[in-house]
PDB file of N, CA and C in Angstrom:
ATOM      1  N   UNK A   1      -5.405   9.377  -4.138  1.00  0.00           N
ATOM      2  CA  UNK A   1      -4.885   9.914  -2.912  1.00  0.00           C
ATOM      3  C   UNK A   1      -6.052  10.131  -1.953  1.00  0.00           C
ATOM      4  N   UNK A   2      -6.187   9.650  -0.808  1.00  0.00           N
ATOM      5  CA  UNK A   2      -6.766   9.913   0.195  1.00  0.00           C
ATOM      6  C   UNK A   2      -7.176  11.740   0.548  1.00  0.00           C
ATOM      7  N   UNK A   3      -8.138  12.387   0.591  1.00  0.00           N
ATOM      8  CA  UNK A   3      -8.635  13.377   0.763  1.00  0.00           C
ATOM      9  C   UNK A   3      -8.221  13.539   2.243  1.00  0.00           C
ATOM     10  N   UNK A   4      -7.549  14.544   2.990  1.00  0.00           N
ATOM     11  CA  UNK A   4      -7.167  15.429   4.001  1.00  0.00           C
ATOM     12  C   UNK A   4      -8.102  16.134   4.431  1.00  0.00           C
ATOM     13  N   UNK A   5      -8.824  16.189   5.308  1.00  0.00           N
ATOM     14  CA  UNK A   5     -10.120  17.320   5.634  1.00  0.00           C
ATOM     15  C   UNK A   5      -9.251  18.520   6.397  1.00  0.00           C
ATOM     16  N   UNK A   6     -10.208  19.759   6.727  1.00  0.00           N
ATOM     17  CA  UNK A   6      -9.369  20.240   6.807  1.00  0.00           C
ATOM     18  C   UNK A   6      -9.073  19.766   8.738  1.00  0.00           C
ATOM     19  N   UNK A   7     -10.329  19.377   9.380  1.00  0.00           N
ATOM     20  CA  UNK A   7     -10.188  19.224  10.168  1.00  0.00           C
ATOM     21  C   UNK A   7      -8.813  18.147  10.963  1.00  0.00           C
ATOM     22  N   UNK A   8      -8.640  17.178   9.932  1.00  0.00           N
ATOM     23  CA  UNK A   8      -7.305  16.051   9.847  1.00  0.00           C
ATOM     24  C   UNK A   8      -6.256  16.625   9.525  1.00  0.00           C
ATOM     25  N   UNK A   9      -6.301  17.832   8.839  1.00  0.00           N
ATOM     26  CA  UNK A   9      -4.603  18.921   8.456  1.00  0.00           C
ATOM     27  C   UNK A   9      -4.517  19.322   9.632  1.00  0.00           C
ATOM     28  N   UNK A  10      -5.837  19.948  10.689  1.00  0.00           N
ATOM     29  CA  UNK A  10      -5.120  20.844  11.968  1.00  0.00           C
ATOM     30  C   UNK A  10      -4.439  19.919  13.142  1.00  0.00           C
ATOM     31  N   UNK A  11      -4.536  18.483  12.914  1.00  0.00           N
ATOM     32  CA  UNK A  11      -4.614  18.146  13.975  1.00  0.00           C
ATOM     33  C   UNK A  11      -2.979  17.491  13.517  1.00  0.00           C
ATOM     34  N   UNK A  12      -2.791  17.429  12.193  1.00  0.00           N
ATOM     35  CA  UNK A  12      -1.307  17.556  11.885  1.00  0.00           C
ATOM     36  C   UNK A  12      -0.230  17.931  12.692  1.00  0.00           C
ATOM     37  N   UNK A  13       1.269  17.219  13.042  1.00  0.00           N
ATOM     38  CA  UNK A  13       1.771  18.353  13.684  1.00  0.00           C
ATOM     39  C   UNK A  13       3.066  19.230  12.601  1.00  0.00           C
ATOM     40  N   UNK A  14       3.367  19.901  12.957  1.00  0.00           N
ATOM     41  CA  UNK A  14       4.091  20.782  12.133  1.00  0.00           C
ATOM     42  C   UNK A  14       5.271  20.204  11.257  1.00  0.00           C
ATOM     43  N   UNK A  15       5.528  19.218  11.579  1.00  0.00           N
ATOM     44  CA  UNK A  15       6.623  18.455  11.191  1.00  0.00           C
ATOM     45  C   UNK A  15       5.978  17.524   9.832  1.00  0.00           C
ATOM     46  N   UNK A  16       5.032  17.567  10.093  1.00  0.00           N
ATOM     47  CA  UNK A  16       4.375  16.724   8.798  1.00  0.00           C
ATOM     48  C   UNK A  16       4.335  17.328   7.690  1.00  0.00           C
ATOM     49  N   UNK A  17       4.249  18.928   7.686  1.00  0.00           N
ATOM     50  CA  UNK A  17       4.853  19.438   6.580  1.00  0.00           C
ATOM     51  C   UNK A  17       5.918  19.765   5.928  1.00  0.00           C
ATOM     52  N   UNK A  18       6.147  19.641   5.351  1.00  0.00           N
ATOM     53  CA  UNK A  18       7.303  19.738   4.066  1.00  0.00           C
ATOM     54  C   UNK A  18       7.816  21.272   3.865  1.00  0.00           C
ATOM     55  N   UNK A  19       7.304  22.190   3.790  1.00  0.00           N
ATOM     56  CA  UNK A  19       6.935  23.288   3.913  1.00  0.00           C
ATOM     57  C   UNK A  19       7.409  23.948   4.660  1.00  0.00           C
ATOM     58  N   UNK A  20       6.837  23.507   6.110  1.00  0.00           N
ATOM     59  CA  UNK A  20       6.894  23.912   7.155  1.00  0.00           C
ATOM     60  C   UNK A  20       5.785  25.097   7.742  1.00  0.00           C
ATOM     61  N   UNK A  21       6.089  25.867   8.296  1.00  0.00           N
ATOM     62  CA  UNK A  21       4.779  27.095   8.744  1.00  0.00           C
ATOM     63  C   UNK A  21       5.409  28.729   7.739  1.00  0.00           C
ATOM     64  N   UNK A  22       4.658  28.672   6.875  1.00  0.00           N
ATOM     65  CA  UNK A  22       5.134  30.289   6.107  1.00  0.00           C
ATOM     66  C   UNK A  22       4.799  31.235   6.578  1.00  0.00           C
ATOM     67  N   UNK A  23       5.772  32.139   6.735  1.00  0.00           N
ATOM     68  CA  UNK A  23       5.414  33.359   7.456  1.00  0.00           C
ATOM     69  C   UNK A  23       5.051  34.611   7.729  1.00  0.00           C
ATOM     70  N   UNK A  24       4.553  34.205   6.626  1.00  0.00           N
ATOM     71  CA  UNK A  24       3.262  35.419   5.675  1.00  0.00           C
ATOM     72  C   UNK A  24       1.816  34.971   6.651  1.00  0.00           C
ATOM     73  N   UNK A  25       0.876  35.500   6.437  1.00  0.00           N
ATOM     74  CA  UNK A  25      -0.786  35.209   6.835  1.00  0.00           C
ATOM     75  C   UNK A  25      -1.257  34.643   6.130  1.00  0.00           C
ATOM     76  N   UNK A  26      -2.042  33.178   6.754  1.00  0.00           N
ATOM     77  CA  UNK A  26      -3.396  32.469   5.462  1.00  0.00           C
ATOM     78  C   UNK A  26      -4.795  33.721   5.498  1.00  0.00           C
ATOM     79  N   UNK A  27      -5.636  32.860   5.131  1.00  0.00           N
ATOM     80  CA  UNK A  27      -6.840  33.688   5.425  1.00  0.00           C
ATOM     81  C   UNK A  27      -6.614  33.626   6.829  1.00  0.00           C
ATOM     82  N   UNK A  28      -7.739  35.253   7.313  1.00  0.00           N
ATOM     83  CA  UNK A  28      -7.610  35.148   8.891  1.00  0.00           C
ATOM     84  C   UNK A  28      -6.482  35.107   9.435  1.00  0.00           C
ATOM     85  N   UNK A  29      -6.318  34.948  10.469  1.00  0.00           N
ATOM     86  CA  UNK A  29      -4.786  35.554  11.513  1.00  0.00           C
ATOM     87  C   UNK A  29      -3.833  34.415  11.234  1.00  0.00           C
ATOM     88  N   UNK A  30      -4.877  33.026  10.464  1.00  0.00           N
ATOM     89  CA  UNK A  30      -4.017  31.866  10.630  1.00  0.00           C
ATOM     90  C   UNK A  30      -2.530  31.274   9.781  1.00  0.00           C
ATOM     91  N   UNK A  31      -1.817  31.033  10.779  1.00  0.00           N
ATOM     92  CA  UNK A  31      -0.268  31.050   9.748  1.00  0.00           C
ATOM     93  C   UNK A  31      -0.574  29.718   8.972  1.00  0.00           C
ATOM     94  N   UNK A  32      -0.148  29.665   7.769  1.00  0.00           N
ATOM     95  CA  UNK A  32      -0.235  29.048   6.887  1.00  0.00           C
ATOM     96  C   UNK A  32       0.638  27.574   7.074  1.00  0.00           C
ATOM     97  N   UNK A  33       0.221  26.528   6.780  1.00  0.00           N
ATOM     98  CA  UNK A  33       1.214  25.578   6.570  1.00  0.00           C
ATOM     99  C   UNK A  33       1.312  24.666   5.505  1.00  0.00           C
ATOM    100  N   UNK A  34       2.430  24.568   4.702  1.00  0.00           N
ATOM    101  CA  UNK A  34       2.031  24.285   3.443  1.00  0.00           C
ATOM    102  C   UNK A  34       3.008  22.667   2.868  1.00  0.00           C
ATOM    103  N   UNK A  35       2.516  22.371   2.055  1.00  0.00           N
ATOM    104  CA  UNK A  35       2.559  20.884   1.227  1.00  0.00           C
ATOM    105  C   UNK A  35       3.070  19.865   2.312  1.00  0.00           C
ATOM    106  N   UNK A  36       1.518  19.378   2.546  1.00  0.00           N
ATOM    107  CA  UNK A  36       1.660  17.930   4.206  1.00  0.00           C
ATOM    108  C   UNK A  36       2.690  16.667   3.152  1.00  0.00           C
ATOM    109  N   UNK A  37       3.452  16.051   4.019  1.00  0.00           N
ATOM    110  CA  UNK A  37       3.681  15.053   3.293  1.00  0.00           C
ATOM    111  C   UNK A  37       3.399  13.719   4.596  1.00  0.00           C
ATOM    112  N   UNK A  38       2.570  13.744   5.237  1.00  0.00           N
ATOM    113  CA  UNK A  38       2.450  12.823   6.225  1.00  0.00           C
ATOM    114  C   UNK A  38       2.289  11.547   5.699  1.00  0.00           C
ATOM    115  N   UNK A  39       1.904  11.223   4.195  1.00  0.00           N
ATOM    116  CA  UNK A  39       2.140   9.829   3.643  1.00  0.00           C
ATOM    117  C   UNK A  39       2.503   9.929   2.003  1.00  0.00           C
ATOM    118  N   UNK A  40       2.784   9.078   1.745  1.00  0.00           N
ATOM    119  CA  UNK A  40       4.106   8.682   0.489  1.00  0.00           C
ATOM    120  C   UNK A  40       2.844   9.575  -0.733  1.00  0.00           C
ATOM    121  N   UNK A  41       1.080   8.960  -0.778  1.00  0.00           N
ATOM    122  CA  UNK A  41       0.468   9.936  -1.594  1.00  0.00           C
ATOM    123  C   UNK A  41       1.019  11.804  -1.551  1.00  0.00           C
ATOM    124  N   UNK A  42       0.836  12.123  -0.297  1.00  0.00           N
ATOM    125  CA  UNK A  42       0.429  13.444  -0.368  1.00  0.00           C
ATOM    126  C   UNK A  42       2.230  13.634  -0.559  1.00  0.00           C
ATOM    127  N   UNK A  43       3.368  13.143  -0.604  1.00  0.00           N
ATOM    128  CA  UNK A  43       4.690  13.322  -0.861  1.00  0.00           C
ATOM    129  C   UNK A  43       4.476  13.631  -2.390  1.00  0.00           C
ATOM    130  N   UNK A  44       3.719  12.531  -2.905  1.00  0.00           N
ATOM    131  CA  UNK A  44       3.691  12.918  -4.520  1.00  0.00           C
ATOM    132  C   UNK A  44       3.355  13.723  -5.036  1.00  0.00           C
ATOM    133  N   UNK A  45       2.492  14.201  -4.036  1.00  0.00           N
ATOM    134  CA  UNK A  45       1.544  14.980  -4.734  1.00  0.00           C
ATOM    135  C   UNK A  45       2.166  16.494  -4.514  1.00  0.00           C
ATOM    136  N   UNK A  46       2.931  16.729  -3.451  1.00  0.00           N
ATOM    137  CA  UNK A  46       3.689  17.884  -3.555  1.00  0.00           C
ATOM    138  C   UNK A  46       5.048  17.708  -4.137  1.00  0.00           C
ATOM    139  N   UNK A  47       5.522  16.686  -4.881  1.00  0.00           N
ATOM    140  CA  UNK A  47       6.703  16.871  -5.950  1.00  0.00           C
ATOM    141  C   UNK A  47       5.949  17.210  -7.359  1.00  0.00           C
ATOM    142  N   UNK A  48       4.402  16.538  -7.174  1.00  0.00           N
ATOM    143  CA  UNK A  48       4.476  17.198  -8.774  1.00  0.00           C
ATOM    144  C   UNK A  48       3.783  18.823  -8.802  1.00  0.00           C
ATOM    145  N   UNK A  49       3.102  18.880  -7.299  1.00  0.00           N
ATOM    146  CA  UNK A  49       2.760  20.225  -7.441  1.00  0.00           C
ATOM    147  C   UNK A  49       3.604  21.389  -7.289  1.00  0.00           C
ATOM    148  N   UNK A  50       4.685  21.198  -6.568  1.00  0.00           N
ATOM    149  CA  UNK A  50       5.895  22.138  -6.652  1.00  0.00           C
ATOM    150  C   UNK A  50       5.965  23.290  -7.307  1.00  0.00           C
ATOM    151  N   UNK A  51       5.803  22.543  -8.805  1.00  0.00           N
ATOM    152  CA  UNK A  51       6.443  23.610 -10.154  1.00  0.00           C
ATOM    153  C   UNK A  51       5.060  24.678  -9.772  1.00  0.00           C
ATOM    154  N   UNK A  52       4.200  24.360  -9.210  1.00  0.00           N
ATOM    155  CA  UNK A  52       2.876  25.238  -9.486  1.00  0.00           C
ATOM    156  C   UNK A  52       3.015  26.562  -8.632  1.00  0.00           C
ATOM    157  N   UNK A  53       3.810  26.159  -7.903  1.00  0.00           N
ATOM    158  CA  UNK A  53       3.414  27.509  -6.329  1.00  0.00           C
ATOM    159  C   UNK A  53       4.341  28.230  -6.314  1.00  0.00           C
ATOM    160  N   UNK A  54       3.649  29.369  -5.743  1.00  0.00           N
ATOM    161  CA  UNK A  54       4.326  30.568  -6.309  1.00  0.00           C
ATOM    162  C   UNK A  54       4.825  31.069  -4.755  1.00  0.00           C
ATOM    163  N   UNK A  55       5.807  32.048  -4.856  1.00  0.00           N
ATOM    164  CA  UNK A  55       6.346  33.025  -3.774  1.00  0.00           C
ATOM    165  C   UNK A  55       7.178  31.817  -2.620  1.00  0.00           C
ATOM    166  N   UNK A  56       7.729  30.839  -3.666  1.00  0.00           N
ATOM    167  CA  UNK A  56       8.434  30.152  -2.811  1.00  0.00           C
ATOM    168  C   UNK A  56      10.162  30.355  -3.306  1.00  0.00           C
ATOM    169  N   UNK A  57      11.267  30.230  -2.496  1.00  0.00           N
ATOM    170  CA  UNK A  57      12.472  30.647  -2.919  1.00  0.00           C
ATOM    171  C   UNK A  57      13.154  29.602  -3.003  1.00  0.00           C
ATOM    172  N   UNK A  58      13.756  29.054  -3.601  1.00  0.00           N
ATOM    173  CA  UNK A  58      14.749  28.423  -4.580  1.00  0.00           C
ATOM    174  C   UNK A  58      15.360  27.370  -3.496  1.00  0.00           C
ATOM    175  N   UNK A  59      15.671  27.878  -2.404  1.00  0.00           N
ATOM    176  CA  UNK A  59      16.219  27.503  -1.000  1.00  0.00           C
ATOM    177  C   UNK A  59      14.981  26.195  -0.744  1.00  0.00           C
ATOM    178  N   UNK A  60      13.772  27.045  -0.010  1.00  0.00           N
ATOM    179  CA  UNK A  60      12.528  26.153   0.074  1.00  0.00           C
ATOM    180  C   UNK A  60      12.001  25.583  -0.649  1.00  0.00           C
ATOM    181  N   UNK A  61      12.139  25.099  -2.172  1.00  0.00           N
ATOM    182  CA  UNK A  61      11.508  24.381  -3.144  1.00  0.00           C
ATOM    183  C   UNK A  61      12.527  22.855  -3.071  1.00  0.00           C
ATOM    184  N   UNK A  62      14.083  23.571  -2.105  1.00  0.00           N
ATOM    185  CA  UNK A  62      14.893  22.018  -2.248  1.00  0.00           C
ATOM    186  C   UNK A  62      14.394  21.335  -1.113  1.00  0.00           C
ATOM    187  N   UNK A  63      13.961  22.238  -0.088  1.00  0.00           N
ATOM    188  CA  UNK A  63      13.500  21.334   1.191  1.00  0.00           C
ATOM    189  C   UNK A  63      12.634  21.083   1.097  1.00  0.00           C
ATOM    190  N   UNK A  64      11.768  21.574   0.402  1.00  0.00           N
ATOM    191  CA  UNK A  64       9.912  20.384   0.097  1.00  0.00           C
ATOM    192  C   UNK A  64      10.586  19.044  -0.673  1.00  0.00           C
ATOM    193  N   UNK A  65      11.147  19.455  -1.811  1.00  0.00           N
ATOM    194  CA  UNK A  65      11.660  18.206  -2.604  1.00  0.00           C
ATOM    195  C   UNK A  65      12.516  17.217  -1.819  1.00  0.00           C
ATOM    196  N   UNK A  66      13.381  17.512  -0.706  1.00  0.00           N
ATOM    197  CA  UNK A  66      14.439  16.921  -0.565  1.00  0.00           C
ATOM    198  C   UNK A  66      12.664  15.918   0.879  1.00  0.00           C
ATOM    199  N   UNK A  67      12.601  16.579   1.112  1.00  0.00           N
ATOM    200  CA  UNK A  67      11.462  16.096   2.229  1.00  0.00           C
ATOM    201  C   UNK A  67      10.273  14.714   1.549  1.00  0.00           C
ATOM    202  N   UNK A  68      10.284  15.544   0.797  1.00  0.00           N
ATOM    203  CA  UNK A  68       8.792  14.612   0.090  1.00  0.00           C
ATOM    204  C   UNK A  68       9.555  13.138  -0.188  1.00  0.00           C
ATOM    205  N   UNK A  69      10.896  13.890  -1.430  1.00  0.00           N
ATOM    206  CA  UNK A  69      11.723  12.381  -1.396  1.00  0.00           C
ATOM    207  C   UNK A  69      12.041  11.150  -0.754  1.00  0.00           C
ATOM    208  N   UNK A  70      12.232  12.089   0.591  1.00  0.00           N
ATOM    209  CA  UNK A  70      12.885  11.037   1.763  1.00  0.00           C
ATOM    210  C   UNK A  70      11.688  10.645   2.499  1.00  0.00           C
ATOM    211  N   UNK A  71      10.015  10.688   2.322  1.00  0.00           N
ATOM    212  CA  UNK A  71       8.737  10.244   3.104  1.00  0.00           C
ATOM    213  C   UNK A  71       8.887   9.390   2.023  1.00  0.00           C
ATOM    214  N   UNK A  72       9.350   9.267   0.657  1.00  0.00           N
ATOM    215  CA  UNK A  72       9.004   8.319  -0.542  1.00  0.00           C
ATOM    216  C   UNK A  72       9.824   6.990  -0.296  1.00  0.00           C
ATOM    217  N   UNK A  73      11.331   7.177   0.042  1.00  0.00           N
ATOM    218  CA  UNK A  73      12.006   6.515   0.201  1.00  0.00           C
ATOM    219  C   UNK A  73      11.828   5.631   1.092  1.00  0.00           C
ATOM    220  N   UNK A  74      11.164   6.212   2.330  1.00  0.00           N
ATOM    221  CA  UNK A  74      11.256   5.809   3.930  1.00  0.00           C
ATOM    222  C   UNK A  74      10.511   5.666   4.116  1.00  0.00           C
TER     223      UNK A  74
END
């Protein structure tokens, strides 16, 4: 999989995540945005990382999955 800097995640737009923007705090004031699926790698890579992350609800684990799927498909 191609490495994401972080500088290439900011310039992301919000829609590229799977995730979407969580609405809790990252480090610093900055809102968090979590599992990019901007190409079919990083799709994979958040279906298999899924099971790993925590403080996500049952609701949002179908829309990363249902998301990542359909960057796989498409």
């Amino acid at each position: 999989m191609a490495r994401l800097s972080a500088s290439a995640r900011k310039r992301l737009p919000n829609s590229a995540f799977a995730g979407g923007i969580d609405s809790r705090k990252g480090k610093g004031s900055a809102k968090r945005r979590r599992f990019p699926v901007h190409d079919k790698a990083h799709a994979r890579a958040a279906l298999r990382l899924l099971g790993r992350a925590k403080g996500l609800s049952s609701t949002m684990k179908a829309r990363i999955r249902a998301r990542a799927q359909a960057k796989l498909r498409g």
